[in-house]
Protein backbone atom coordinates (compact mmCIF):
# COMPACT_ATOMS: atom_id res chain seq x y z
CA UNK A 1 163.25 100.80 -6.77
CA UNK A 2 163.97 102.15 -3.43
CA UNK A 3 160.96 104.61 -3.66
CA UNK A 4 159.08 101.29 -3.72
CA UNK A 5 160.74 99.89 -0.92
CA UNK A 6 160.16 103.22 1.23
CA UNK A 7 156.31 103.05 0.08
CA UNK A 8 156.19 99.47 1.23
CA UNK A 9 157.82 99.74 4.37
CA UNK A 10 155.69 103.06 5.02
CA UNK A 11 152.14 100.96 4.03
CA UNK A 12 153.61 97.96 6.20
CA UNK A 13 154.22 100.96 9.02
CA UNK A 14 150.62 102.07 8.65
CA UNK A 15 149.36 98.74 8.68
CA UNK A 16 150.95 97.95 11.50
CA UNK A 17 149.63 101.05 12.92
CA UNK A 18 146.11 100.56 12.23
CA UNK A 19 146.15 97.43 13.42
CA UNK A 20 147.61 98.14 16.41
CA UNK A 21 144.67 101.16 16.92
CA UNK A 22 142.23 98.42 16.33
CA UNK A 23 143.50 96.29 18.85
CA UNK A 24 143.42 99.22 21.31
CA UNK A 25 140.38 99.99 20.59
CA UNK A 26 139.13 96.68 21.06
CA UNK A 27 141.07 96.19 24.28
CA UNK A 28 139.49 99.16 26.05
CA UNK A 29 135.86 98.07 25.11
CA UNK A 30 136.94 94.73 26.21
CA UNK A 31 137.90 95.16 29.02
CA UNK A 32 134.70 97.63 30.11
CA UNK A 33 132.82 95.24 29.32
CA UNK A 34 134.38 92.53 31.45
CA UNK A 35 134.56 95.55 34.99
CA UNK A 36 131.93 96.22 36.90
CA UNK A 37 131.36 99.81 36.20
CA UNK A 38 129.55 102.06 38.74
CA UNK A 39 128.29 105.21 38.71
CA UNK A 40 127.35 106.64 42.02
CA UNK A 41 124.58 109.90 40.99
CA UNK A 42 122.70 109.84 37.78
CA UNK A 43 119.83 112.63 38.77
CA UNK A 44 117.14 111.08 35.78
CA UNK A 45 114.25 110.56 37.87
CA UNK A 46 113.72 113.87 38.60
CA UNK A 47 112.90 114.30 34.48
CA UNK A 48 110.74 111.18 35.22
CA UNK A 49 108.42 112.84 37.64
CA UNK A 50 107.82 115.29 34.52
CA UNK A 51 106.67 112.60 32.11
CA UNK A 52 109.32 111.19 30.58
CA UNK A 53 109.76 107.19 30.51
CA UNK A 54 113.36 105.60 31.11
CA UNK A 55 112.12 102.95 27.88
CA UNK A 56 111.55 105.71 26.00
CA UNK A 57 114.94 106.94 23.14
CA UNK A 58 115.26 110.32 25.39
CA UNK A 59 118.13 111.42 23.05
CA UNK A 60 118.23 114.99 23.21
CA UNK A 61 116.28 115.41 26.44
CA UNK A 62 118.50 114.02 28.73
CA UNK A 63 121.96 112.00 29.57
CA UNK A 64 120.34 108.74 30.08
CA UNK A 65 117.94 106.02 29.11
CA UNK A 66 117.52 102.07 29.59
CA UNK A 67 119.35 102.25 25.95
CA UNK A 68 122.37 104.23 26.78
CA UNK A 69 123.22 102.51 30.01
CA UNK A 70 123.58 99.24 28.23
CA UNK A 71 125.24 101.17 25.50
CA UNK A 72 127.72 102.42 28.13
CA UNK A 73 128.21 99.42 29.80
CA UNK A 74 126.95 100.46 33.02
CA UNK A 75 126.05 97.45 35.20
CA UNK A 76 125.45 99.65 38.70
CA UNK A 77 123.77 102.99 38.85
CA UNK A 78 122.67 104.97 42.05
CA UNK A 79 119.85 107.16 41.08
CA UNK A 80 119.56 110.44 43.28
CA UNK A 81 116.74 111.16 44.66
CA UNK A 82 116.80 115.23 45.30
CA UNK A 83 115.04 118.39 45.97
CA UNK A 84 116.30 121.49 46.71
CA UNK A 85 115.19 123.42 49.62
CA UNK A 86 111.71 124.48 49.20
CA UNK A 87 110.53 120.58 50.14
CA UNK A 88 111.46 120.82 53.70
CA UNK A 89 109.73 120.34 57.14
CA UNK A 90 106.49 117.99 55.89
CA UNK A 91 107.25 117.84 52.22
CA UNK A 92 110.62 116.35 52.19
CA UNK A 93 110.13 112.79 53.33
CA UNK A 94 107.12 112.51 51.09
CA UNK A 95 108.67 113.65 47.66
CA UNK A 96 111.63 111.64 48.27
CA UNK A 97 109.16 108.34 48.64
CA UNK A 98 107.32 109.29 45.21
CA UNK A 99 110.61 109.52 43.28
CA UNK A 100 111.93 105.94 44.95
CA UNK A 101 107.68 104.89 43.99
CA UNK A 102 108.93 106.02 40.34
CA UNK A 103 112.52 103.97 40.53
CA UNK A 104 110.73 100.69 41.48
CA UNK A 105 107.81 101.26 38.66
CA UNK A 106 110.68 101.74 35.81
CA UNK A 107 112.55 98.74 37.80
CA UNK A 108 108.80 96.50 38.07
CA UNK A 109 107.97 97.20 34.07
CA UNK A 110 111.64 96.10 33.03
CA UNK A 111 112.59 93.39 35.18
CA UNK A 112 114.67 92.26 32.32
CA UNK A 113 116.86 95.13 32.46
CA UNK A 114 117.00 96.53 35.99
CA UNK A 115 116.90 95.17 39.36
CA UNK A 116 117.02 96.76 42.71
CA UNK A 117 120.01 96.51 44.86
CA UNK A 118 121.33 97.09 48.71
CA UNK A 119 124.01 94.74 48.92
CA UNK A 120 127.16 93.26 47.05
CA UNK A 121 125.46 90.29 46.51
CA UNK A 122 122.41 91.88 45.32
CA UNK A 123 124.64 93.63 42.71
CA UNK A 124 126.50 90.20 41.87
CA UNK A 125 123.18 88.53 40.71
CA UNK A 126 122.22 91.23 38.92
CA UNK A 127 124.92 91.10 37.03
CA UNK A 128 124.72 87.06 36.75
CA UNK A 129 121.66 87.81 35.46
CA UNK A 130 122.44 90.12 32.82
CA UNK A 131 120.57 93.04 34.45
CA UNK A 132 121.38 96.82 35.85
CA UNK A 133 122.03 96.95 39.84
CA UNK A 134 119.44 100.09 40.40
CA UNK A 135 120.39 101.50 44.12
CA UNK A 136 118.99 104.52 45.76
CA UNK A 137 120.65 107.55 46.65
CA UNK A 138 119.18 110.62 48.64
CA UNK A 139 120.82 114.19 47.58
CA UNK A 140 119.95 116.30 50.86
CA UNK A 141 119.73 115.51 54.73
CA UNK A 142 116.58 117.99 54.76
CA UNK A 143 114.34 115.21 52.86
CA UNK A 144 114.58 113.28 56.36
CA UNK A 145 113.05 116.14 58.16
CA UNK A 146 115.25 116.47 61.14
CA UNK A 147 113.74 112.61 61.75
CA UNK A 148 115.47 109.52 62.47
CA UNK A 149 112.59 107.27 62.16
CA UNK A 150 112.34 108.81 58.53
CA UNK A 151 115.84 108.26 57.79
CA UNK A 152 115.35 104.50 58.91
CA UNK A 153 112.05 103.97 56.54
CA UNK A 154 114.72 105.56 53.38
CA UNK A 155 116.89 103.00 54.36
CA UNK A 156 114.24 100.12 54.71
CA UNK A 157 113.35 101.43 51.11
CA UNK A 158 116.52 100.58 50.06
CA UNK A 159 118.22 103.84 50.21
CA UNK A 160 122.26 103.23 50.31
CA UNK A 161 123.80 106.36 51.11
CA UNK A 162 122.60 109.99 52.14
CA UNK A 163 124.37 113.36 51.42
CA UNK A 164 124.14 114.84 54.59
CA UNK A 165 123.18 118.36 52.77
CA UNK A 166 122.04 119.76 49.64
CA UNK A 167 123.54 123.18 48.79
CA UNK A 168 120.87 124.16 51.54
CA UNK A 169 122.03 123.61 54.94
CA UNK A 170 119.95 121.91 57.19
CA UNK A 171 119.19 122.67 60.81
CA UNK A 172 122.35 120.15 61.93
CA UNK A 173 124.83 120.45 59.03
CA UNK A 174 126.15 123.36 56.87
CA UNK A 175 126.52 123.35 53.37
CA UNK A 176 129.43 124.29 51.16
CA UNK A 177 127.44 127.09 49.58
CA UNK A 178 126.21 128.52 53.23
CA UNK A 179 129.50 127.63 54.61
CA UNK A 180 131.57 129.95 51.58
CA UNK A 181 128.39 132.47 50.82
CA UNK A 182 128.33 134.46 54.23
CA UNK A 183 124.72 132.94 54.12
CA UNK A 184 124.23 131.13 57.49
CA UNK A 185 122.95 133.43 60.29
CA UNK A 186 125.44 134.81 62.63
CA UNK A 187 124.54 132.98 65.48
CA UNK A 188 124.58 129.59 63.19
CA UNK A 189 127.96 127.76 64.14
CA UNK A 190 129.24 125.59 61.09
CA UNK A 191 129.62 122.23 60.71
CA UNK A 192 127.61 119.42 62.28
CA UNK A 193 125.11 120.17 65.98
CA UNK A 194 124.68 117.46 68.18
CA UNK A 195 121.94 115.91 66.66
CA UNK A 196 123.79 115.77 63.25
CA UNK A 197 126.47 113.92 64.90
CA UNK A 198 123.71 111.55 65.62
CA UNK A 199 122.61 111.04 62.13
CA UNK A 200 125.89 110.32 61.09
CA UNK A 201 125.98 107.86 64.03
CA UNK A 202 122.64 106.45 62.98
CA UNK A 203 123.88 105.65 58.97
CA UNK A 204 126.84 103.95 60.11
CA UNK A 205 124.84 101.80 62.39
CA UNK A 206 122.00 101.10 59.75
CA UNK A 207 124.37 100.72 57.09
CA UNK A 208 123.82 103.70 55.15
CA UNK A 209 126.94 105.31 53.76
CA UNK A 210 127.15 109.17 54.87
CA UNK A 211 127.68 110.57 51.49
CA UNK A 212 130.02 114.13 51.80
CA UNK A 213 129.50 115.91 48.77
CA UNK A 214 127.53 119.18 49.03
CA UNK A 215 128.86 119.66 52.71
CA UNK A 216 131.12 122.79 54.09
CA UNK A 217 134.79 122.06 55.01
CA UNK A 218 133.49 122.72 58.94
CA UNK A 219 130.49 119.48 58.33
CA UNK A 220 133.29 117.81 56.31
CA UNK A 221 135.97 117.58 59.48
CA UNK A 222 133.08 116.84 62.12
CA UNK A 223 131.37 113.99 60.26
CA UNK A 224 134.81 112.24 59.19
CA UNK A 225 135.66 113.12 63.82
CA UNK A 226 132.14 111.13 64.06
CA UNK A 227 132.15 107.99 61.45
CA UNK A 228 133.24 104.73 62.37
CA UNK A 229 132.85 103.49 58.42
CA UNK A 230 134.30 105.03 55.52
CA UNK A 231 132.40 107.56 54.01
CA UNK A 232 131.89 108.06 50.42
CA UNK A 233 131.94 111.41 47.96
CA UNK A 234 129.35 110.24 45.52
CA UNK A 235 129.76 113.59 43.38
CA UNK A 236 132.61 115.93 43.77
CA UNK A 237 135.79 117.14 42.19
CA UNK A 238 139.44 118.41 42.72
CA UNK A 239 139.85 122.10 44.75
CA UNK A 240 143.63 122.09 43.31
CA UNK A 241 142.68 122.54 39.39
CA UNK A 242 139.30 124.67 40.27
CA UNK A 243 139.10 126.63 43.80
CA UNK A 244 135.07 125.44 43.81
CA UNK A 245 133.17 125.66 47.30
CA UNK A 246 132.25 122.13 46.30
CA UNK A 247 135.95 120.82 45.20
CA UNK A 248 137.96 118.55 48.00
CA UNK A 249 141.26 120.26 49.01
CA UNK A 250 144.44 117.97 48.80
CA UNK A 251 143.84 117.49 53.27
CA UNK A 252 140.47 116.62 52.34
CA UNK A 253 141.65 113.98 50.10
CA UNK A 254 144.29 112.64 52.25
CA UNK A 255 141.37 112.19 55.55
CA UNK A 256 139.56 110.12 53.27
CA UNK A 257 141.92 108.17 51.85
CA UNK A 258 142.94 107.60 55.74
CA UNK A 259 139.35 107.04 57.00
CA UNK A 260 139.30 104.11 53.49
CA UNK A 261 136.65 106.40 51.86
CA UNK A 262 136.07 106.72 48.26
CA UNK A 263 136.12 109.98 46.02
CA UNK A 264 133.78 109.79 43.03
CA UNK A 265 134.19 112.73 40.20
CA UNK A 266 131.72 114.41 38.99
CA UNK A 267 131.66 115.18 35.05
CA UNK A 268 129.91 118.68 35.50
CA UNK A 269 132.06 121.51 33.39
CA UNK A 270 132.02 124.03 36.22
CA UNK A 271 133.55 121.79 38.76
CA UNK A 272 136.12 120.57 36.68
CA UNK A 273 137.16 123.90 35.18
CA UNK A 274 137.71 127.45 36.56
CA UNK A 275 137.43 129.31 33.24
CA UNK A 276 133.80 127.75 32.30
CA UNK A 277 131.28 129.70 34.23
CA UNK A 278 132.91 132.75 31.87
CA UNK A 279 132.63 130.80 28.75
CA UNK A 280 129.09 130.14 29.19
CA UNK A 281 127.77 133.43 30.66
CA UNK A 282 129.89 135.17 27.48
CA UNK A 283 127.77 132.75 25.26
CA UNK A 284 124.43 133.23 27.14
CA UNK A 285 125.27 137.40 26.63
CA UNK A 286 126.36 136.81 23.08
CA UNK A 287 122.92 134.75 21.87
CA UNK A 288 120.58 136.19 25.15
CA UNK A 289 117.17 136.54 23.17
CA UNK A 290 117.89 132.96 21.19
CA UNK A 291 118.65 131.23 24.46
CA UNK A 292 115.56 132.95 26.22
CA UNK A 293 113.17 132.72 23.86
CA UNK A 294 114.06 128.59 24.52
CA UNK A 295 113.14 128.92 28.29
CA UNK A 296 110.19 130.43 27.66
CA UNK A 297 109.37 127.68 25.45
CA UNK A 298 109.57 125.15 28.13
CA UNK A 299 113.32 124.00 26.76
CA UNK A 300 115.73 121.99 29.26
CA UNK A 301 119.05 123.02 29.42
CA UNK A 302 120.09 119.64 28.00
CA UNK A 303 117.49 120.96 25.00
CA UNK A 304 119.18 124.19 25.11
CA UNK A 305 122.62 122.62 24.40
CA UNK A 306 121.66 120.83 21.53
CA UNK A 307 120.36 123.83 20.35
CA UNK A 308 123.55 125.38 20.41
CA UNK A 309 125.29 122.40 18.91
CA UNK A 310 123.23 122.61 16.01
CA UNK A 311 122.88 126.39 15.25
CA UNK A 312 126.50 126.97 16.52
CA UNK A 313 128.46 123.92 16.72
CA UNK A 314 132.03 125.72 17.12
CA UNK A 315 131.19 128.11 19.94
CA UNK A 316 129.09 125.52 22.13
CA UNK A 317 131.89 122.92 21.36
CA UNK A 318 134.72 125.17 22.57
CA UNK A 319 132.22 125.88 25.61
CA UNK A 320 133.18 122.46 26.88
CA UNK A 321 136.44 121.58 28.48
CA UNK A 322 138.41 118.59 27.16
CA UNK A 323 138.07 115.21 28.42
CA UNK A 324 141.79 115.40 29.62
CA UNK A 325 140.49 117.95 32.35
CA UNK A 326 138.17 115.06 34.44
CA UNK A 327 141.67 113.03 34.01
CA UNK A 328 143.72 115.20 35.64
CA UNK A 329 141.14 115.51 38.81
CA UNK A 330 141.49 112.03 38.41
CA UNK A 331 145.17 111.52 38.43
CA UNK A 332 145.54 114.06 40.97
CA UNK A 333 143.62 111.68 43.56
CA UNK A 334 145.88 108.68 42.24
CA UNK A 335 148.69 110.10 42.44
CA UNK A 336 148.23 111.96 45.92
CA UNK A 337 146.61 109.36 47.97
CA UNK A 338 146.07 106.18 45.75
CA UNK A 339 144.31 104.65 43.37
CA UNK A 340 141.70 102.52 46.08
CA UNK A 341 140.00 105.91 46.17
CA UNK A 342 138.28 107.22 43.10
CA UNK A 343 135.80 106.45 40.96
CA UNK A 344 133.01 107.98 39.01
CA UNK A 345 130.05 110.02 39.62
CA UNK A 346 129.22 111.22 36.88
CA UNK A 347 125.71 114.08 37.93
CA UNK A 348 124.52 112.82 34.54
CA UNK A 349 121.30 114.38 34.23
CA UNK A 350 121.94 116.79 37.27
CA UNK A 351 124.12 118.87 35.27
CA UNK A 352 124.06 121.63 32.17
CA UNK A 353 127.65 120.64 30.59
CA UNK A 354 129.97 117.58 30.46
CA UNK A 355 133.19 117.59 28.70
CA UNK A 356 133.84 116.76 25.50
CA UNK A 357 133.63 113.39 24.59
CA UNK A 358 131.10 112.47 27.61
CA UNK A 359 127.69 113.15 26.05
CA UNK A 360 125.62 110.74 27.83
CA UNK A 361 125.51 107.47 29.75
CA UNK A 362 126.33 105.52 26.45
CA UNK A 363 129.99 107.48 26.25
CA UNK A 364 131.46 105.62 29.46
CA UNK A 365 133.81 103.66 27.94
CA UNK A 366 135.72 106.39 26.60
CA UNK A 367 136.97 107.03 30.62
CA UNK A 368 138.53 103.17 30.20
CA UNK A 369 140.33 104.32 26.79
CA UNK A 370 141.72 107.02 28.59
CA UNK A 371 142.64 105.08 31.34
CA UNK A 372 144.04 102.81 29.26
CA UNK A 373 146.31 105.53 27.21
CA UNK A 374 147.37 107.03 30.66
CA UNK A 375 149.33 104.02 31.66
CA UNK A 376 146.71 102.67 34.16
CA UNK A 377 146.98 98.30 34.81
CA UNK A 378 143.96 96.44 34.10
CA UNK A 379 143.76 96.45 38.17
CA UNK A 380 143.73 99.91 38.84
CA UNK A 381 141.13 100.62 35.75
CA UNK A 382 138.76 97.67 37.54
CA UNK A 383 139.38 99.27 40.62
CA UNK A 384 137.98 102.81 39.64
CA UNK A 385 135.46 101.88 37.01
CA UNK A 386 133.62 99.77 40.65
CA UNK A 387 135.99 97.85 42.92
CA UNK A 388 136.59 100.98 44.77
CA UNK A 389 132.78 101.16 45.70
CA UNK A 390 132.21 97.97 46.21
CA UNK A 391 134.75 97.96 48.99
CA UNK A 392 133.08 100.67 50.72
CA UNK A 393 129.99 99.46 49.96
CA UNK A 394 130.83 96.50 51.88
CA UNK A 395 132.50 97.72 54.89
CA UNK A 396 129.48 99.71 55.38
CA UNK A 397 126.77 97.28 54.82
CA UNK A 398 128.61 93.48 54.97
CA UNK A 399 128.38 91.10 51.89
């Protein structure tokens, strides 16, 4: 008799429990569904200039496809445009127009699913209208070729924001690799010249947000002495947790959170945790002629990983840091300046290892769970899955 009672309370208990998991569950995808989420680098088009078609199911090839946004509830993604530093003086400008010719071909076959956007309002009736906001994105102040009538056609094409470098510096701004590497020459002073003073000057006067990621501390302190419009990180994590040339230190943080900036965290492995690059280079020593004879086969590194998945699912699972890693970065940011200044930026597609739990595009909502179980309001989640951008994105370019 009362071992019945305990069993019935206990199956009431689990019930109760299971329902109340359901409803979580449900809440979270609810209520990423109703946000505007926005992801602010997504490198895909660079696998697009190699043949493949966004349309296409590109499951095991890369992070994204048309299917795995909508799967992942993204409603506004910035597409990088990129190239490292070999396409410089007279090839830069040029390869960066064929990879925006590529966005608006995926963006003129589907004009069901995409649309192309510059403003607020341009993202509003895409949404309205059921459709992707596609912006534009250049990774690399070299692909305007020392040129400000260049860097006006990118923007007349649409382009919304600019890292001012790549890893490569250019002949006006250092990069964070140069900057940390002992690379630059010795008579090269870091940080902004004259003229790159003048190209910051320039975006905030065409409306073009001056996108820090990729730049040395020296660049870092000049542009945010030079902008008159908050800037915006479109790819970068945390210094405190991993002591990466390309991580923000805590003063970093703090200037743009005082300049009204936005800090948008990238998922890549290696930026969010110090003890990966050892994981991975013990795994590459461990399986070297395997992972080799790949390459040589013409496999991506997104290829590569599934590989590994498949032939050795516990070691390349244990290669990945937890998810709880890109929510400390996150928290960090919250808790040291605010929560009006993160949000997401993800390198989907740019990058060799997310964490666990973030396979692709279509595994966004799992960042609003999390959210969710950290204690964040339905305000503060709204205001880092988008709000965050679309602020800056409207103090730099109006409504």
């Amino acid at each position: 008799m009362i071992y019945k009672k305990l069993l019935g309370g206990s199956l009431a208990l689990a019930a109760l429990l299971c329902s109340n998991l359901t409803a979580s569950a449900q809440d979270y995808k609810q209520l990423h569904e109703q946000a505007i989420v926005v992801d602010t680098h997504n490198d895909v088009l660079i696998s697009v200039l190699e043949g493949l078609r966004l349309e296409d199911d590109l499951r095991g090839k890369t992070h994204s496809d048309l299917a795995r946004f909508k799967e992942g509830g993204v409603d506004v993604q910035v597409f990088s445009v990129w190239s490292d530093e070999t396409y410089g003086k007279g090839k830069g400008f040029k390869f960066a127009n064929l990879q925006i010719d590529s966005l608006y071909a995926i963006v003129e076959r589907n004009p069901d699913k995409m649309m192309i956007a510059r403003t607020p309002a341009d993202i509003e009736q895409a949404i309205a209208q059921n459709k992707m906001a596609t912006m534009i994105g250049v990774e690399g102040g070299h692909m305007m070729e020392s040129n400000l009538k260049y860097l006006e056609a990118l923007h007349k094409r649409g382009t919304i924001y600019m890292t001012l470098t790549w890893n490569n510096s250019t002949p006006w701004a250092t990069s964070a690799l140069d900057e940390t590497s002992g690379k630059l020459p010795k008579n090269r002073k870091p940080g902004l010249t004259k003229f790159g003073k003048q190209v910051v000057r320039k975006m905030n006067s065409l409306g073009m947000l001056v996108d820090l990621s990729h730049v040395g501390e020296r660049t870092f302190w000049d542009a945010m002495a030079t902008t008159t419009k908050p800037v915006l990180i479109s790819h970068s994590c945390v210094h405190h947790f991993n002591p990466h040339s390309r991580n923000l230190k805590d003063d970093q943080i703090q200037a743009i959170a005082k300049n009204g900036g936005v800090i948008h965290l990238n998922f890549f492995s290696g930026f969010l945790d110090p003890e990966y690059d050892k994981r991975m280079n013990a795994f590459r020593t461990k399986h070297k002629a395997e992972v080799d004879s790949l390459r040589k086969a013409g496999a991506n590194s997104i290829q590569i990983f599934d590989w590994a998945m498949a032939n050795y699912p516990e070691e390349a699972s244990q290669l990945r840091p937890p998810l709880s890693l890109l929510m400390d970065h996150l928290d960090h940011i919250v808790k040291l300046v605010g929560v009006d200044h993160v949000g997401l930026g993800s390198d989907f597609d740019g990058i060799t290892s997310t964490p666990q739990q973030l396979d692709s595009v279509a595994d966004m909502p799992v960042i609003t769970r999390e959210l969710i179980a950290r204690g964040y309001s339905e305000e503060d989640i709204k205001k880092i899955l988008g709000e965050n951008f679309l602020r800056v994105l409207r103090a730099n370019v109006g409504s």
